[in-house]
PDB file of N, CA and C in Angstrom:
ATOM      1  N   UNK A   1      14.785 -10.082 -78.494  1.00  0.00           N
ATOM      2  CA  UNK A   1      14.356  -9.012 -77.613  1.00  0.00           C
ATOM      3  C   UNK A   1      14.025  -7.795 -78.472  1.00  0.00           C
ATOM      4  N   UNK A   2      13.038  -7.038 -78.138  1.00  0.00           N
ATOM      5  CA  UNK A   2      13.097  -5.608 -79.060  1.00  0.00           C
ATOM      6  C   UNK A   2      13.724  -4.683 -78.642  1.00  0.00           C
ATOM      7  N   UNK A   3      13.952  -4.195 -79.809  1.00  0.00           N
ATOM      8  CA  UNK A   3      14.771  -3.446 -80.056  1.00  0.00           C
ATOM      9  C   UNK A   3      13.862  -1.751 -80.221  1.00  0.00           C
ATOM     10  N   UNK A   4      14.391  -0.725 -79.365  1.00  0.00           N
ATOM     11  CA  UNK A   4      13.672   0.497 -79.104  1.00  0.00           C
ATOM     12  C   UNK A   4      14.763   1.602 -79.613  1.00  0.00           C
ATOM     13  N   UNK A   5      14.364   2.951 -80.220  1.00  0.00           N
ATOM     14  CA  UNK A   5      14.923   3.992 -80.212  1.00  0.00           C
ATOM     15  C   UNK A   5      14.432   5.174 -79.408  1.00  0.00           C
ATOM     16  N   UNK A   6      15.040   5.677 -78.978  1.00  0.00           N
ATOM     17  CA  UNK A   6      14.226   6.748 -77.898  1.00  0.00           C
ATOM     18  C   UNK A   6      15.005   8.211 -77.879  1.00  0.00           C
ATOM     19  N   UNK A   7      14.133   9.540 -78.207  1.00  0.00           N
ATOM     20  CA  UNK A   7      14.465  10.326 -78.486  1.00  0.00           C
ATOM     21  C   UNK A   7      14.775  11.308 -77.640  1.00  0.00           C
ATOM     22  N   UNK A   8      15.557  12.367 -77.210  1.00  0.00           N
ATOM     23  CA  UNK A   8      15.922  13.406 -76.273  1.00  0.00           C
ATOM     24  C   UNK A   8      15.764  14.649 -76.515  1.00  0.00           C
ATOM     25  N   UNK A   9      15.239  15.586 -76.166  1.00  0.00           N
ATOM     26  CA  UNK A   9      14.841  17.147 -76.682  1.00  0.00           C
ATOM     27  C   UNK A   9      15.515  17.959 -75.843  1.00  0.00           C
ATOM     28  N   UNK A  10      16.515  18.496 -75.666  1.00  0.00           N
ATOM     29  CA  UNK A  10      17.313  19.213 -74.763  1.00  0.00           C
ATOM     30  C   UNK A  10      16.891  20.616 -74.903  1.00  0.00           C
ATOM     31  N   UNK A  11      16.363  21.351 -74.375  1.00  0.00           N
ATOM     32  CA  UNK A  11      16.447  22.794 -74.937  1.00  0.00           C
ATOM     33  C   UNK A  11      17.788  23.600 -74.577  1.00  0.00           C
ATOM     34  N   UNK A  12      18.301  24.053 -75.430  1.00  0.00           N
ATOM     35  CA  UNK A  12      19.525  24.792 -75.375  1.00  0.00           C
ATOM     36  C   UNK A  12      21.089  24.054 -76.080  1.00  0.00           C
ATOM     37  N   UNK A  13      20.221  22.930 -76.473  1.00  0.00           N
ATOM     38  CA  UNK A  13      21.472  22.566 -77.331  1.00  0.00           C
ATOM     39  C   UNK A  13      22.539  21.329 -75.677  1.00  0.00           C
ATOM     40  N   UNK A  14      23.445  20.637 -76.348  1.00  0.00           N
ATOM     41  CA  UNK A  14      23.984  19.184 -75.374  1.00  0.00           C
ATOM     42  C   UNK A  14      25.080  19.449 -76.249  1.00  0.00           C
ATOM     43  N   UNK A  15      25.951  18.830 -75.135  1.00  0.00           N
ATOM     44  CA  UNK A  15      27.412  18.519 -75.520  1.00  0.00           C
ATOM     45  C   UNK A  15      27.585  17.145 -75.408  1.00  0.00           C
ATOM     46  N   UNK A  16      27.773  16.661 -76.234  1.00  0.00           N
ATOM     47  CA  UNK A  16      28.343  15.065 -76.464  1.00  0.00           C
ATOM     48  C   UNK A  16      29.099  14.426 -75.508  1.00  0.00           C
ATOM     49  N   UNK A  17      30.044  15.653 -74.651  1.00  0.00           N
ATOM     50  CA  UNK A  17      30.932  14.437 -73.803  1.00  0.00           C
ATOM     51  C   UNK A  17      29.590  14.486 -72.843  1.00  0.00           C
ATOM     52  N   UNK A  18      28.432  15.570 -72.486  1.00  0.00           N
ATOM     53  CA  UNK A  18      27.493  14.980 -71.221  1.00  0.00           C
ATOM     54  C   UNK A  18      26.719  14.131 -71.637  1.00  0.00           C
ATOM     55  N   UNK A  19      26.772  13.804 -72.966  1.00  0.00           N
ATOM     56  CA  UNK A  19      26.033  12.219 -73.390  1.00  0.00           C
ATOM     57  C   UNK A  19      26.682  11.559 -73.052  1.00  0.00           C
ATOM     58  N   UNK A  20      28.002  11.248 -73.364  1.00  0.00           N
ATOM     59  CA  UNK A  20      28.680   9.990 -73.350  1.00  0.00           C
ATOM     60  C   UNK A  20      28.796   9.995 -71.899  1.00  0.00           C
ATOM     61  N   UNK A  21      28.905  10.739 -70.674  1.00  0.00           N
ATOM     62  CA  UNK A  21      28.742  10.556 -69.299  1.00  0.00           C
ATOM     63  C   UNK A  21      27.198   9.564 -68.993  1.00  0.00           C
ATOM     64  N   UNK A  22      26.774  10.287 -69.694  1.00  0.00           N
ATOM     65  CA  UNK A  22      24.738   9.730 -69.220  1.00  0.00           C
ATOM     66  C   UNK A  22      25.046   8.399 -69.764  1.00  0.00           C
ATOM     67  N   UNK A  23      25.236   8.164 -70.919  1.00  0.00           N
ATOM     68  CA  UNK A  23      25.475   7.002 -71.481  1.00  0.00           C
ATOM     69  C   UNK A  23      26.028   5.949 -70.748  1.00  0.00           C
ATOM     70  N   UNK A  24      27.337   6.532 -70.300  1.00  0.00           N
ATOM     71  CA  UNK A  24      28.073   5.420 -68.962  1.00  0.00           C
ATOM     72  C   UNK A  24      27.406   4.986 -68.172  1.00  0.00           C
ATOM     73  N   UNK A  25      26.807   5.769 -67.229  1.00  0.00           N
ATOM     74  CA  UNK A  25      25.739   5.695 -66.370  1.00  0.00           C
ATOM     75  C   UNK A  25      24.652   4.441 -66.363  1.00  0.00           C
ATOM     76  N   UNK A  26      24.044   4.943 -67.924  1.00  0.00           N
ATOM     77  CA  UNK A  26      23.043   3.586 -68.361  1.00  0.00           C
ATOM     78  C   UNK A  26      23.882   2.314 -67.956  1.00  0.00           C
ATOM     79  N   UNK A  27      25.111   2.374 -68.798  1.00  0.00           N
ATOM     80  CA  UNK A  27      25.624   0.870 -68.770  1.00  0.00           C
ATOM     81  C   UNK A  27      25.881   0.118 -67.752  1.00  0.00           C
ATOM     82  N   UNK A  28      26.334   1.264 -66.764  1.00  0.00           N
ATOM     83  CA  UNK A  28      26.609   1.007 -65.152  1.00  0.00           C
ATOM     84  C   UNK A  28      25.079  -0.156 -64.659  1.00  0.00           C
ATOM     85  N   UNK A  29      23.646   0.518 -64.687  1.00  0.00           N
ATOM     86  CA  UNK A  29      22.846  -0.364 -64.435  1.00  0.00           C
ATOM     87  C   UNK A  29      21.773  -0.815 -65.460  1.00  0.00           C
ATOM     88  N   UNK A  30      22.319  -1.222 -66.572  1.00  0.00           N
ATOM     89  CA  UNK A  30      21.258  -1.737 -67.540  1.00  0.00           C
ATOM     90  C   UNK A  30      20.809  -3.023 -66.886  1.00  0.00           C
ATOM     91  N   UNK A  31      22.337  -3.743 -66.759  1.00  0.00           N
ATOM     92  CA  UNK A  31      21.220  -5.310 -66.426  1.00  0.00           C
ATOM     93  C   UNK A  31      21.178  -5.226 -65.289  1.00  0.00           C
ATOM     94  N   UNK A  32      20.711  -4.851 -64.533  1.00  0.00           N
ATOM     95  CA  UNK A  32      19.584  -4.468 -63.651  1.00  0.00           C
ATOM     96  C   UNK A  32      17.804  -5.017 -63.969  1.00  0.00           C
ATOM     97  N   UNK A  33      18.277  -4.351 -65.463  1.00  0.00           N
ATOM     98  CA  UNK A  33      16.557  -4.203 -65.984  1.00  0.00           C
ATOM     99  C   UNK A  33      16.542  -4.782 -67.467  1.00  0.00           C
ATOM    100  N   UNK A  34      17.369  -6.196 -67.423  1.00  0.00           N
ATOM    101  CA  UNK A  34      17.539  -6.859 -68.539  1.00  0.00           C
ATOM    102  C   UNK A  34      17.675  -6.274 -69.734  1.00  0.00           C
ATOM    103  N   UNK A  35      18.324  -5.106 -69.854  1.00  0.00           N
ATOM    104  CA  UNK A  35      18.088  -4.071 -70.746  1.00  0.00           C
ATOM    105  C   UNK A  35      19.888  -3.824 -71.249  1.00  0.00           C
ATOM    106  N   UNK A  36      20.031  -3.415 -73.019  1.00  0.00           N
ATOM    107  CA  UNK A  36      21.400  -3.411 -73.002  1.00  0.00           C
ATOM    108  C   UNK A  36      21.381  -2.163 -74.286  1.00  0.00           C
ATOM    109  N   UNK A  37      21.461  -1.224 -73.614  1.00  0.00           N
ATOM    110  CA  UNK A  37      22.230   0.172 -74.426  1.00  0.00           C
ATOM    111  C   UNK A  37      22.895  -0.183 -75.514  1.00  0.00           C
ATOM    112  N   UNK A  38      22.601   0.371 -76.819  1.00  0.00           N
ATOM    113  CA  UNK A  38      23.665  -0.508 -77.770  1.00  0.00           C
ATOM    114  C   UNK A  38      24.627   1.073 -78.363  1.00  0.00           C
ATOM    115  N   UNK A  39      23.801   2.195 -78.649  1.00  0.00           N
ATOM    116  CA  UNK A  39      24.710   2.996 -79.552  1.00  0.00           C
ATOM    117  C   UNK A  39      23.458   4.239 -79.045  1.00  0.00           C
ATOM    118  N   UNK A  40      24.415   5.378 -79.410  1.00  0.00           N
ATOM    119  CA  UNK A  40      23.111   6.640 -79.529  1.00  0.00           C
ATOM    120  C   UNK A  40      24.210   7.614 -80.216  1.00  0.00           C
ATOM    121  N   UNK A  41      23.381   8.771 -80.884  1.00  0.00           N
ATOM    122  CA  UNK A  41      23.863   9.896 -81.715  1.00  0.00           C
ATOM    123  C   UNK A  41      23.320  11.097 -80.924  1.00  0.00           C
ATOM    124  N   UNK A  42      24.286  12.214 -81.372  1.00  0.00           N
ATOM    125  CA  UNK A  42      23.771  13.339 -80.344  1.00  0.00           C
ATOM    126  C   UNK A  42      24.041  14.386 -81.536  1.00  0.00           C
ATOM    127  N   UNK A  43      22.941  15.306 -81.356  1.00  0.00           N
ATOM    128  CA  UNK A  43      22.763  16.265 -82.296  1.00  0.00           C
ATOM    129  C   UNK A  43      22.889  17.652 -81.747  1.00  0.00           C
ATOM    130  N   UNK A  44      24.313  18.074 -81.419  1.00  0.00           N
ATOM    131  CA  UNK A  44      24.107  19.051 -80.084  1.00  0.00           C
ATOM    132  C   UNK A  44      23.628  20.071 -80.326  1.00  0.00           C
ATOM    133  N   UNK A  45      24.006  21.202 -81.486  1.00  0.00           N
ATOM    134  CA  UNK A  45      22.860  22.493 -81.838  1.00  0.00           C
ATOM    135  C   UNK A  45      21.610  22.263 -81.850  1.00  0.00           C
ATOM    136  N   UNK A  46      21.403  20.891 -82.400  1.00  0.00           N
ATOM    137  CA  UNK A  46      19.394  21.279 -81.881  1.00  0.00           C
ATOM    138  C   UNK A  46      19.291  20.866 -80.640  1.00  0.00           C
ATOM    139  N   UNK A  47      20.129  20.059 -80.058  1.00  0.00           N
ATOM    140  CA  UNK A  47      19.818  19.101 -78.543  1.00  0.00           C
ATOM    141  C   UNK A  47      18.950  18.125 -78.546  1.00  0.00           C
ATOM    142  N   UNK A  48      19.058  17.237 -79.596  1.00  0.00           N
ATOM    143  CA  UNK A  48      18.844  15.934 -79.902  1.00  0.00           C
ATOM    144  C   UNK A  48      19.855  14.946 -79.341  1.00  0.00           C
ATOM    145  N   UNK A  49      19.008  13.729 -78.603  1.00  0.00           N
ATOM    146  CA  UNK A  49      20.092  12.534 -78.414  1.00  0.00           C
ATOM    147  C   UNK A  49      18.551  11.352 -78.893  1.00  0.00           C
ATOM    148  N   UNK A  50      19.313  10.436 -79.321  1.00  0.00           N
ATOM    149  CA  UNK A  50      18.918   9.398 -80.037  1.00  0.00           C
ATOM    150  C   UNK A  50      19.925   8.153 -79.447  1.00  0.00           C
ATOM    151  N   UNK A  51      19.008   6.968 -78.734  1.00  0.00           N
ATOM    152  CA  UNK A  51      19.483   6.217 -77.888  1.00  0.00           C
ATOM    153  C   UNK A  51      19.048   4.549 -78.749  1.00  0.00           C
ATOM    154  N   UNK A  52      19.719   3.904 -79.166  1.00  0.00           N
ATOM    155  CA  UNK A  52      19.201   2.552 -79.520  1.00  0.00           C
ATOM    156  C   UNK A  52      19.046   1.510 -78.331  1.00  0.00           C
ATOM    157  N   UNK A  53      18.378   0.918 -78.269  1.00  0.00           N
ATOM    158  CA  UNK A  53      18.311   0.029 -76.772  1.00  0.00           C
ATOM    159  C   UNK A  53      17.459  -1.234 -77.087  1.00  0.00           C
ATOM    160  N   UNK A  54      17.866  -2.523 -76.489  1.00  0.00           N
ATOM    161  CA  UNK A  54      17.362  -3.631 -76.823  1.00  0.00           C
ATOM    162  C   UNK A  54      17.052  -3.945 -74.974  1.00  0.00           C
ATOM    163  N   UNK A  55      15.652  -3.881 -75.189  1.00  0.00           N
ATOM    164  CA  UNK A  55      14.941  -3.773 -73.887  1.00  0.00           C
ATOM    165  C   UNK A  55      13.767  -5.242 -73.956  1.00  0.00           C
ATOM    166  N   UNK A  56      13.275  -5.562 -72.419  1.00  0.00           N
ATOM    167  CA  UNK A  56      11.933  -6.068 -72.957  1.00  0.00           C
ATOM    168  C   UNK A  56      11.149  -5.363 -72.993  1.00  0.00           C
ATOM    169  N   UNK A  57      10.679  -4.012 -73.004  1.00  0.00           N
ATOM    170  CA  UNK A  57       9.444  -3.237 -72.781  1.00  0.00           C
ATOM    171  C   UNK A  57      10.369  -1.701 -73.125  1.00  0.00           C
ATOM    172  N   UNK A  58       9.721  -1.111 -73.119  1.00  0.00           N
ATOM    173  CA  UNK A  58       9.649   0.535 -73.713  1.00  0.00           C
ATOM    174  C   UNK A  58       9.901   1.509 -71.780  1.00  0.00           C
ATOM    175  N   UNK A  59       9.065   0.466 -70.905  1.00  0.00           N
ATOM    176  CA  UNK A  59       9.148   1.114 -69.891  1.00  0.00           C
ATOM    177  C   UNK A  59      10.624   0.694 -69.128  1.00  0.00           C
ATOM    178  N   UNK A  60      10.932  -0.230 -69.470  1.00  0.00           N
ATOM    179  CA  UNK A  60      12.364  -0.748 -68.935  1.00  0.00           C
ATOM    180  C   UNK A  60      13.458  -0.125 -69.387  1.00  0.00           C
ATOM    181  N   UNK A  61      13.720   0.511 -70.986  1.00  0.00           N
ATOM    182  CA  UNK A  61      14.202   1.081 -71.156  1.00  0.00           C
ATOM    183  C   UNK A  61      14.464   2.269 -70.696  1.00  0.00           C
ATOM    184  N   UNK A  62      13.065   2.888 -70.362  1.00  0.00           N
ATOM    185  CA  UNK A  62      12.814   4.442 -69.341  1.00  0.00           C
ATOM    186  C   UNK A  62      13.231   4.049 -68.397  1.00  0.00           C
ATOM    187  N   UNK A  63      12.746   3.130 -67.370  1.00  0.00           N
ATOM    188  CA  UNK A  63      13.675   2.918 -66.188  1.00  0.00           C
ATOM    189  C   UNK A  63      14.943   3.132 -65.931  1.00  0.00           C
ATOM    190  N   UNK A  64      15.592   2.455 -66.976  1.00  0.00           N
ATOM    191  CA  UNK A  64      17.307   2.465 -66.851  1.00  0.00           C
ATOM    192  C   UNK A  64      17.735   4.000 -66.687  1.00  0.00           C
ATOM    193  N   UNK A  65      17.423   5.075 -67.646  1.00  0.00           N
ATOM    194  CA  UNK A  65      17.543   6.131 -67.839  1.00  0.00           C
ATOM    195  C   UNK A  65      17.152   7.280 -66.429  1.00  0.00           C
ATOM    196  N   UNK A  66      16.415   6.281 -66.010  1.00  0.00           N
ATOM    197  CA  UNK A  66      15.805   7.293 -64.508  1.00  0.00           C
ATOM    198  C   UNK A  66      16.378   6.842 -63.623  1.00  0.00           C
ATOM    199  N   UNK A  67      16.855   5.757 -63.371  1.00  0.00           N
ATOM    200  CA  UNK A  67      17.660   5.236 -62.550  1.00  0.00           C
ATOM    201  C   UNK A  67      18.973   5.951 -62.697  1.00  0.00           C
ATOM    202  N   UNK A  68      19.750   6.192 -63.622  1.00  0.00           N
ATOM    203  CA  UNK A  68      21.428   6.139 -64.094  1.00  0.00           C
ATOM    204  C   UNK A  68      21.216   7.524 -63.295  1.00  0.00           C
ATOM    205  N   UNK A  69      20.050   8.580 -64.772  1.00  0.00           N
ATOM    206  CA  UNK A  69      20.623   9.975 -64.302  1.00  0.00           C
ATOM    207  C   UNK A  69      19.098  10.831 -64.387  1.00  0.00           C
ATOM    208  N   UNK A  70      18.232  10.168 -64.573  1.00  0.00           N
ATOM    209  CA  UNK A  70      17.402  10.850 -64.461  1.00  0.00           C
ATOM    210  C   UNK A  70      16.871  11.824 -65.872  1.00  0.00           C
ATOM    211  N   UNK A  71      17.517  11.418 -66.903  1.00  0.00           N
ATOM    212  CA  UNK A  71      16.582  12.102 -68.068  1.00  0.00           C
ATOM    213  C   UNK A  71      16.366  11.015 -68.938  1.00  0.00           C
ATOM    214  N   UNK A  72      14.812  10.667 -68.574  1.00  0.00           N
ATOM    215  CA  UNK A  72      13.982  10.422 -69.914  1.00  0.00           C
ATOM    216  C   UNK A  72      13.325  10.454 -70.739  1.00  0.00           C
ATOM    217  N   UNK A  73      13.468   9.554 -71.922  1.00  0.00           N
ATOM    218  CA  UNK A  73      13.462  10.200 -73.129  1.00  0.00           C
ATOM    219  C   UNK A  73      11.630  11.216 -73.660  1.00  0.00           C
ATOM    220  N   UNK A  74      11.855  11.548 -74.260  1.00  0.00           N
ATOM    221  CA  UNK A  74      10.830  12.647 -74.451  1.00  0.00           C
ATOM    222  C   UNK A  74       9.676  11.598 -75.451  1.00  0.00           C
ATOM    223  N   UNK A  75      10.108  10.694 -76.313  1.00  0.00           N
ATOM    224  CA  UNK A  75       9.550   9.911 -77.201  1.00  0.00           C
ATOM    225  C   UNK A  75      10.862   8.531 -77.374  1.00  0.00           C
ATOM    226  N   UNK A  76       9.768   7.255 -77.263  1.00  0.00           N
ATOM    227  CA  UNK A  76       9.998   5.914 -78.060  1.00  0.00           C
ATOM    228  C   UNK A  76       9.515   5.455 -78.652  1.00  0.00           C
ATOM    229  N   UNK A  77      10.482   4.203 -79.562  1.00  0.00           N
ATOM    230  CA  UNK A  77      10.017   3.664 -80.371  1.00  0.00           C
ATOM    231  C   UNK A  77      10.326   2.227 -81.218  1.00  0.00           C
ATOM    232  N   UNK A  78       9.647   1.970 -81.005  1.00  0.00           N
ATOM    233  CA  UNK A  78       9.878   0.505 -81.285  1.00  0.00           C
ATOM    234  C   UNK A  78      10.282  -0.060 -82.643  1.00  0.00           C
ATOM    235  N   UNK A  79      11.291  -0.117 -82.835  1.00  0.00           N
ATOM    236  CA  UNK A  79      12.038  -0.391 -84.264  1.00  0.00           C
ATOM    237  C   UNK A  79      12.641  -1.728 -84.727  1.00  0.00           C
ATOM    238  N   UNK A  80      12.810  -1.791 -86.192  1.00  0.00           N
ATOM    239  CA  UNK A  80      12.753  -3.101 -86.497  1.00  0.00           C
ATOM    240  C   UNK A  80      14.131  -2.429 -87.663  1.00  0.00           C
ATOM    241  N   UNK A  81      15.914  -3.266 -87.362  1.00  0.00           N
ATOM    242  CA  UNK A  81      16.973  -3.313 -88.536  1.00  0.00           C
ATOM    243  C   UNK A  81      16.385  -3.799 -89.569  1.00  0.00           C
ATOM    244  N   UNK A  82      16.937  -2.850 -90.895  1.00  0.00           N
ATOM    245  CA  UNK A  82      16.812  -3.621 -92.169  1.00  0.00           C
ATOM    246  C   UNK A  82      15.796  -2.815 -92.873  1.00  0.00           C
TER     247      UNK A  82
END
């Protein structure tokens, strides 16, 4: 399955525990949309979140995210480990 990274632009800067809430959320209905959240990093002074996700499509991944809580990502990308 591919594997996607997808980026978050917060203006004003994010707090990590409201990632790790959003994050829950995803997991709550990923397979829904054959889709499985694996890890993300949050960069809270700039308000960066960075989401790894093994999706079939780029739009399935957005789905999940609009479904859970409604913020998606600003940019994806389709990435390859190694």
């Amino acid at each position: 399955m591919p594997l996607y990274m997808d980026i978050h632009h917060m203006d004003g800067g994010v707090s990590a525990a409201d990632v790790a809430g959003a994050h829950a959320k995803d997991v709550e209905v990923q397979g829904e949309h054959d889709v499985n959240y694996k890890d993300y990093w949050v960069d809270e002074k700039a308000g960066k979140i960075f989401c790894l996700v093994e999706a079939p499509s780029a739009e399935a991944a957005a789905e999940v995210h609009r479904q859970a809580h409604g913020l998606v990502a600003d940019e994806i990308y389709e990435v390859h480990q190694g």
